[in-house]
Protein backbone atom coordinates (compact mmCIF):
# COMPACT_ATOMS: atom_id res chain seq x y z
CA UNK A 1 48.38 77.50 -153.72
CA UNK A 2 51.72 78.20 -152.62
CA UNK A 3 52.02 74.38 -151.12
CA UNK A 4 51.38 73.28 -154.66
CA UNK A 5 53.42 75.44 -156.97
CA UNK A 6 56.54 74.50 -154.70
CA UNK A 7 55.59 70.75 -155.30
CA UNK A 8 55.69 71.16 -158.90
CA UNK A 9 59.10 73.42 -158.36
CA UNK A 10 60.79 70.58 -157.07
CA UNK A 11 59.46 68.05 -159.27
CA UNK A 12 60.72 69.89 -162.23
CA UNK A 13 63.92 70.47 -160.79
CA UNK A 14 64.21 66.44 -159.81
CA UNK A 15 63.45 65.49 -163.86
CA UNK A 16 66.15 68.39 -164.82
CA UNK A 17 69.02 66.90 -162.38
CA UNK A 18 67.94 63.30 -163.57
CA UNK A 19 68.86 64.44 -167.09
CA UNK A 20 71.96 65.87 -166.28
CA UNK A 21 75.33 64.72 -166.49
CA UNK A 22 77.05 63.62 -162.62
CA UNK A 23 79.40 65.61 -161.42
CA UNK A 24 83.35 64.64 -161.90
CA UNK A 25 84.41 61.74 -159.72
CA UNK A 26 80.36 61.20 -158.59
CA UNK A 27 79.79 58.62 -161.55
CA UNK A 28 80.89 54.92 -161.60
CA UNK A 29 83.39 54.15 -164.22
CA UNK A 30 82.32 51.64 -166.06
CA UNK A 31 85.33 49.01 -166.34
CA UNK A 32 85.72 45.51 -165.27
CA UNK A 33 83.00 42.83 -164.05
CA UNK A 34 82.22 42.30 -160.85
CA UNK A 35 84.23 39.24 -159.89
CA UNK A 36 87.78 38.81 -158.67
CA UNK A 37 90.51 38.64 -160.84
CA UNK A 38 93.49 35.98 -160.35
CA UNK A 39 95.48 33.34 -161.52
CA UNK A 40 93.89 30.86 -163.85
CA UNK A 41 91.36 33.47 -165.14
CA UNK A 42 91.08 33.93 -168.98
CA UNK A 43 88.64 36.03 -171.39
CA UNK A 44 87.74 39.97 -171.55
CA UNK A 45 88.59 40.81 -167.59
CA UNK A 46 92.16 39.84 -168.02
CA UNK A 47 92.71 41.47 -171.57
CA UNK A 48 91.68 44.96 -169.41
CA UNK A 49 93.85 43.88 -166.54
CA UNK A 50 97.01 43.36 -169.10
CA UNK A 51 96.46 46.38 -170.82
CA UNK A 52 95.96 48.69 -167.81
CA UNK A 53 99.61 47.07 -165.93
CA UNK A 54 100.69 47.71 -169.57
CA UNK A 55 99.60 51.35 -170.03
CA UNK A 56 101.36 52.19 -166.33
CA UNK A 57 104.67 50.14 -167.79
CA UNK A 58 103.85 47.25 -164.81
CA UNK A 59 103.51 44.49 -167.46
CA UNK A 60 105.59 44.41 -170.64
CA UNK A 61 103.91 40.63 -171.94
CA UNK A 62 101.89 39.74 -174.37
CA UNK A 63 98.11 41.35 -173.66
CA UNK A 64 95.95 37.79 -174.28
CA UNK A 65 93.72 37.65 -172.06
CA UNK A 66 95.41 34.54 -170.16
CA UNK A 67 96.39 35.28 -166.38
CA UNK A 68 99.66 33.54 -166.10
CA UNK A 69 102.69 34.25 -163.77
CA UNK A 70 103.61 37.08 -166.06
CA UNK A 71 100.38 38.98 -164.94
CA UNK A 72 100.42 37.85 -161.46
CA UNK A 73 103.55 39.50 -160.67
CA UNK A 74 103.01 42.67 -162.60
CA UNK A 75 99.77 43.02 -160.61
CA UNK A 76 101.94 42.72 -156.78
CA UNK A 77 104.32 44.79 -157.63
CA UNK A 78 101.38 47.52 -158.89
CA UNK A 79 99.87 46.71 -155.80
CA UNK A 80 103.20 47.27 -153.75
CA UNK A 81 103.43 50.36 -155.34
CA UNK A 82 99.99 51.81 -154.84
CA UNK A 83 99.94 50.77 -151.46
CA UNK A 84 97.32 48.32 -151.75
CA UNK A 85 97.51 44.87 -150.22
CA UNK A 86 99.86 42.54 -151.60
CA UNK A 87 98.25 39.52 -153.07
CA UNK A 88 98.42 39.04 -156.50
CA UNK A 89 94.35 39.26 -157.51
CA UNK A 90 92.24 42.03 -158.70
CA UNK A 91 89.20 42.43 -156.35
CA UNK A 92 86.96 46.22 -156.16
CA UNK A 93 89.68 48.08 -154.51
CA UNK A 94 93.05 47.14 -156.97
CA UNK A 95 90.28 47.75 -159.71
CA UNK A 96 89.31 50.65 -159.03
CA UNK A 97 92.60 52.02 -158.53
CA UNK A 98 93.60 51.30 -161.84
CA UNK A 99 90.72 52.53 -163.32
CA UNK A 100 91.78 55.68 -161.63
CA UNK A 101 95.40 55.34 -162.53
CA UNK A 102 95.21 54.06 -166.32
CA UNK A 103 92.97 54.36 -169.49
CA UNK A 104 92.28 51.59 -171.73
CA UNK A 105 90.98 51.93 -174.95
CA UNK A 106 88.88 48.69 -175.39
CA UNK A 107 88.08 48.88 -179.09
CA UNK A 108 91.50 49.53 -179.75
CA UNK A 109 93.06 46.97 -177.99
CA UNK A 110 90.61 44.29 -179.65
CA UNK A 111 90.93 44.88 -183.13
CA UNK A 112 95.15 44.48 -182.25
CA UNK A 113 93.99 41.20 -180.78
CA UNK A 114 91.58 39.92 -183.54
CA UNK A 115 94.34 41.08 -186.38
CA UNK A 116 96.88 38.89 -184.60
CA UNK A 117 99.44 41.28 -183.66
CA UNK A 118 101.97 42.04 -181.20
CA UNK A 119 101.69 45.31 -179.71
CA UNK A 120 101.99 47.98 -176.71
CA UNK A 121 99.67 49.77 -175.19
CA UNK A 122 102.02 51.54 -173.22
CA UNK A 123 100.69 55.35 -171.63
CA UNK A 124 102.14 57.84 -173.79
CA UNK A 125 102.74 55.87 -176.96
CA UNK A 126 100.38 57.06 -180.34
CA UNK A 127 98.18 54.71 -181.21
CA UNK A 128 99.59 54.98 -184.22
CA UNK A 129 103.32 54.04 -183.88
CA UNK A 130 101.55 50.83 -181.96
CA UNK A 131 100.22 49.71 -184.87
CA UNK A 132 103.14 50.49 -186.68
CA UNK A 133 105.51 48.09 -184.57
CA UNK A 134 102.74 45.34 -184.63
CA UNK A 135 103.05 45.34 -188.75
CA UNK A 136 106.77 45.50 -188.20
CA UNK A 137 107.01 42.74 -186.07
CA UNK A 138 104.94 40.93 -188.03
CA UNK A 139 106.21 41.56 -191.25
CA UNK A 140 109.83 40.03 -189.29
CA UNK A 141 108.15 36.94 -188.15
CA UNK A 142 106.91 36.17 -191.70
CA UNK A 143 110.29 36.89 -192.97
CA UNK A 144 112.14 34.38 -190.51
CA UNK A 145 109.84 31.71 -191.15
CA UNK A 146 110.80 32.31 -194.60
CA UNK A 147 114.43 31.81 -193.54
CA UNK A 148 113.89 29.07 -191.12
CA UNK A 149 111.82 27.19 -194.71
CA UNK A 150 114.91 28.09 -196.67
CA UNK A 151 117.58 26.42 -194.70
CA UNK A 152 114.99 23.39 -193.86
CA UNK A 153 114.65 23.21 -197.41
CA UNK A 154 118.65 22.80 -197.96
CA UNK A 155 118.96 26.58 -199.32
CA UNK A 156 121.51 29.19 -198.17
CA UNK A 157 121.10 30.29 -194.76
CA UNK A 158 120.04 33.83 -194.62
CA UNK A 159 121.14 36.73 -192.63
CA UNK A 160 119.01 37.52 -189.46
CA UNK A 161 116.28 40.13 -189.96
CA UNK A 162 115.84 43.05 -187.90
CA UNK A 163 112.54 43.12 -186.28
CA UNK A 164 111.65 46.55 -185.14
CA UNK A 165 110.82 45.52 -181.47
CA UNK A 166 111.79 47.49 -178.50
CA UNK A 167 115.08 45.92 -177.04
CA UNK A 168 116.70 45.99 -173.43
CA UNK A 169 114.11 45.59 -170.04
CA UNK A 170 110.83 47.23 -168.77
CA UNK A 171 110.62 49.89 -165.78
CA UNK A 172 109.07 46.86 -164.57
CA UNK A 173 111.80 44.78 -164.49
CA UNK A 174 114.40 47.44 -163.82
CA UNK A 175 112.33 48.25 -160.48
CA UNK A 176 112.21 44.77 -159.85
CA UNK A 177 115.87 43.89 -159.90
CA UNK A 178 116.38 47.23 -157.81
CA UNK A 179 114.25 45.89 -155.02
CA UNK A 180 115.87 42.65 -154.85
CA UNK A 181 119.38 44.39 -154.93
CA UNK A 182 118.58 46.65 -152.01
CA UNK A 183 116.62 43.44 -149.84
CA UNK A 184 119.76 41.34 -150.60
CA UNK A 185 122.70 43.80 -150.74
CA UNK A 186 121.95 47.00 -149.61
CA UNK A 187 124.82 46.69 -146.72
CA UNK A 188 127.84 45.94 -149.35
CA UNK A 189 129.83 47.35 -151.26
CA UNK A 190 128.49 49.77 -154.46
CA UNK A 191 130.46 46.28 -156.65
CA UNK A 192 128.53 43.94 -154.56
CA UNK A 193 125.31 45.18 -155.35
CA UNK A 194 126.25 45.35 -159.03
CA UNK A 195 127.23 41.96 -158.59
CA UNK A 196 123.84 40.65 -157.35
CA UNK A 197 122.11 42.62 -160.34
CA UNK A 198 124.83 40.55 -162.46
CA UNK A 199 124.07 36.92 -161.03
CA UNK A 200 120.22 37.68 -161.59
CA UNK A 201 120.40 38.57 -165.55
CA UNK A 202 122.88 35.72 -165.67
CA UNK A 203 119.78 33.67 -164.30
CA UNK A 204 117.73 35.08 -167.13
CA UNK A 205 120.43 33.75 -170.07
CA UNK A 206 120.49 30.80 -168.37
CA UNK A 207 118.77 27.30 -169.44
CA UNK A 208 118.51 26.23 -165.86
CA UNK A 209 116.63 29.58 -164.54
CA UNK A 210 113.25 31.00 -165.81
CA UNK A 211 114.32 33.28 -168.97
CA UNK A 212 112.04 36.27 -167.07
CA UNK A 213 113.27 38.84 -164.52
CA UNK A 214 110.44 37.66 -162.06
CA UNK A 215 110.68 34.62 -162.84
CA UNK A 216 113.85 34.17 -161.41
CA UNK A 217 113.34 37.00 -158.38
CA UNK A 218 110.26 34.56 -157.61
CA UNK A 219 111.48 31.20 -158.20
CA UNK A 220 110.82 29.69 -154.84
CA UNK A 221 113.41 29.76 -152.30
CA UNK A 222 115.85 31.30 -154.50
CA UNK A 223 116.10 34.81 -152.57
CA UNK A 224 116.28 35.34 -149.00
CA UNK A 225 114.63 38.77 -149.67
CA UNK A 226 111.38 37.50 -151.15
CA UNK A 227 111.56 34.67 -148.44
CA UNK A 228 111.37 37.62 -145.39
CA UNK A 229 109.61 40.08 -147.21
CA UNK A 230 112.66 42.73 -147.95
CA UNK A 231 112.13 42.07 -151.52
CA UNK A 232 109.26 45.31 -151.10
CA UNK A 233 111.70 47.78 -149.14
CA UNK A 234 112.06 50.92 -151.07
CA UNK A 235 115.44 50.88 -153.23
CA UNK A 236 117.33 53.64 -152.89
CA UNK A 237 119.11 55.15 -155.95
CA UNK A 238 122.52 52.77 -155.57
CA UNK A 239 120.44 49.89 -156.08
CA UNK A 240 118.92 51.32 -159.09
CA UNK A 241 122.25 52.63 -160.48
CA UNK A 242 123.82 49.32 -159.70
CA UNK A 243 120.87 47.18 -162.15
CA UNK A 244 121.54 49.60 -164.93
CA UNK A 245 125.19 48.98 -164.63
CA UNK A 246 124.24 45.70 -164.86
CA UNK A 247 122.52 45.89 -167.40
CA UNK A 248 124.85 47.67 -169.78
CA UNK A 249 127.27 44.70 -169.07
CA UNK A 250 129.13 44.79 -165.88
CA UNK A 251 129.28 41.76 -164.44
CA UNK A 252 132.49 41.79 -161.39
CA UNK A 253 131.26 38.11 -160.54
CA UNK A 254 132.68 36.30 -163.96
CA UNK A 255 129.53 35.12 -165.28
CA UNK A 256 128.41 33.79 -161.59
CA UNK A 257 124.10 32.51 -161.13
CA UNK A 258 124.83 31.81 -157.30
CA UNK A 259 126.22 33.70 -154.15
CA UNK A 260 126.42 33.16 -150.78
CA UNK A 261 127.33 34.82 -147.01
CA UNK A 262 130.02 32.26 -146.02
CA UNK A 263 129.29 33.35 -142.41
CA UNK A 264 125.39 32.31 -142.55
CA UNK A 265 125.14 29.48 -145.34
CA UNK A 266 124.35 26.53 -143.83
CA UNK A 267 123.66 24.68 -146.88
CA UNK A 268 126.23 21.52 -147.84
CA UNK A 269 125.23 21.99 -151.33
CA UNK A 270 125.84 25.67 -151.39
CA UNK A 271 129.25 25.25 -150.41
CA UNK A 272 129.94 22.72 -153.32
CA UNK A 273 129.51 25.16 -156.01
CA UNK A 274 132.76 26.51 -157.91
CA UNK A 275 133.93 29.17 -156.34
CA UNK A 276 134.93 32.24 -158.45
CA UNK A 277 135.65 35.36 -156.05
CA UNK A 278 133.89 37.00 -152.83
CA UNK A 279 132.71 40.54 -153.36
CA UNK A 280 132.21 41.72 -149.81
CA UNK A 281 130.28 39.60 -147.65
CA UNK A 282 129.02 37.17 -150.05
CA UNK A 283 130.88 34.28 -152.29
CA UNK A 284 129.86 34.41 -156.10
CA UNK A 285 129.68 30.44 -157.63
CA UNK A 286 128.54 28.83 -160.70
């Protein structure tokens, strides 16, 4: 008697934890599909992965669901920074680390998509202010088109509209450019790390460079710190202070977009440029 009323004890007790809710941290969250994320991928999986590098201020692009270079990059350098290994895709463990680290409103982030506009979905940020700079930055698009018609047209040209979209760089690329300061310059002087910042947002106005921070950090063989891996030291605060100076406009290499160590270069080509000035060990050139 006592064998049986302990049997229907525990069964009762197994149907009352089945009904109840796991524990925090003891249930899956339910995010992502199974496969691996990378370049090339498009659809639902990479809308998520956007928005998550967006909501921890990785990835400051447009979330559409396309995994270009923009993506790939903002996912390395959330990997460098979570510790995780370096490589650019989203497999289980980069997942579920930002699953962890980041919240994504799905049904949000949709309807922005399906309504066509351009938006944040930065951590932090109300919803509705989002929403707010999307109809803003529409409403300026329609109104340059307008202006674009007008002068097409043979009107008077109009005045440039102010679009109500955030100006200046991400954390992203601020971090970025610190890293590559500190693997390229972290032995000169406070000016000649300043001046590296410089010659890399002179890459960005440029025709001739990518027009993105990472894009021209990553254009192949253009640092020697992404070539030996110094590119993911930890900056220290000069570096940082030295991009923001950069940044706000100081540029001590007159408008340079190359440098080189005089005492290393072995390039003929390199030596061809115009020279403008040397900043301690390195030669600034257009």
């Amino acid at each position: 008697m006592r064998f049986k009323r302990t049997v229907i004890l525990l069964f009762f007790a197994v149907l009352l934890m089945a009904g109840m809710p796991a524990a925090d941290g003891l249930r899956p969250v339910e995010a992502f599909s199974p496969q691996v994320i990378q370049h090339g991928a498009s659809g639902e999986d990479v809308i998520e992965l956007q928005a998550r590098l967006q909501y921890l201020g990785f990835y400051n692009g447009n979330i559409d669901g396309v995994f270009g270079w923009g993506t790939y990059w903002a996912l390395r350098n959330f990997q460098y920074e979570f510790g995780l290994e370096i490589d650019g895709m989203a497999g289980s463990k980069t997942k579920q680390k930002l699953e962890k680290a980041s919240e994504y409103d799905k049904e949000f982030v949709q309807e922005q998509i399906r309504k066509g506009k351009k938006f944040t979905h930065y951590g932090g940020t109300p919803k509705e202010q989002q929403v707010k700079n999307g109809d803003n930055q529409q409403a300026g698009n329609k109104e340059n088109q307008g202006g674009e018609n007008q002068q097409q047209g043979g009107g008077t040209s109009a005045e440039p509209t102010a679009v109500n979209v955030p100006g200046g760089f991400s954390q992203n690329d601020i971090r970025l450019m610190a890293n590559a300061v500190h693997g390229e310059a972290r032995g000169e002087p406070y000016e000649g790390k300043v001046a590296v910042a410089a010659v890399i947002l002179n890459r960005v106005e440029s025709p001739t460079f990518p027009n993105t921070v990472s894009g021209v950090i990553f254009e192949p063989r253009a640092f020697t710190a992404v070539a030996d891996g110094q590119i993911w030291l930890t900056p220290n605060e000069s570096a940082e202070q030295a991009v923001l100076d950069a940044i706000n406009g100081w540029d001590p290499t007159g408008e340079a977009t190359y440098y080189f160590n005089p005492n290393t270069a072995t390039s003929d080509w390199i030596w061809s440029r115009p020279q403008i000035k040397q900043i301690g060990k390195h030669i600034f050139c257009m």
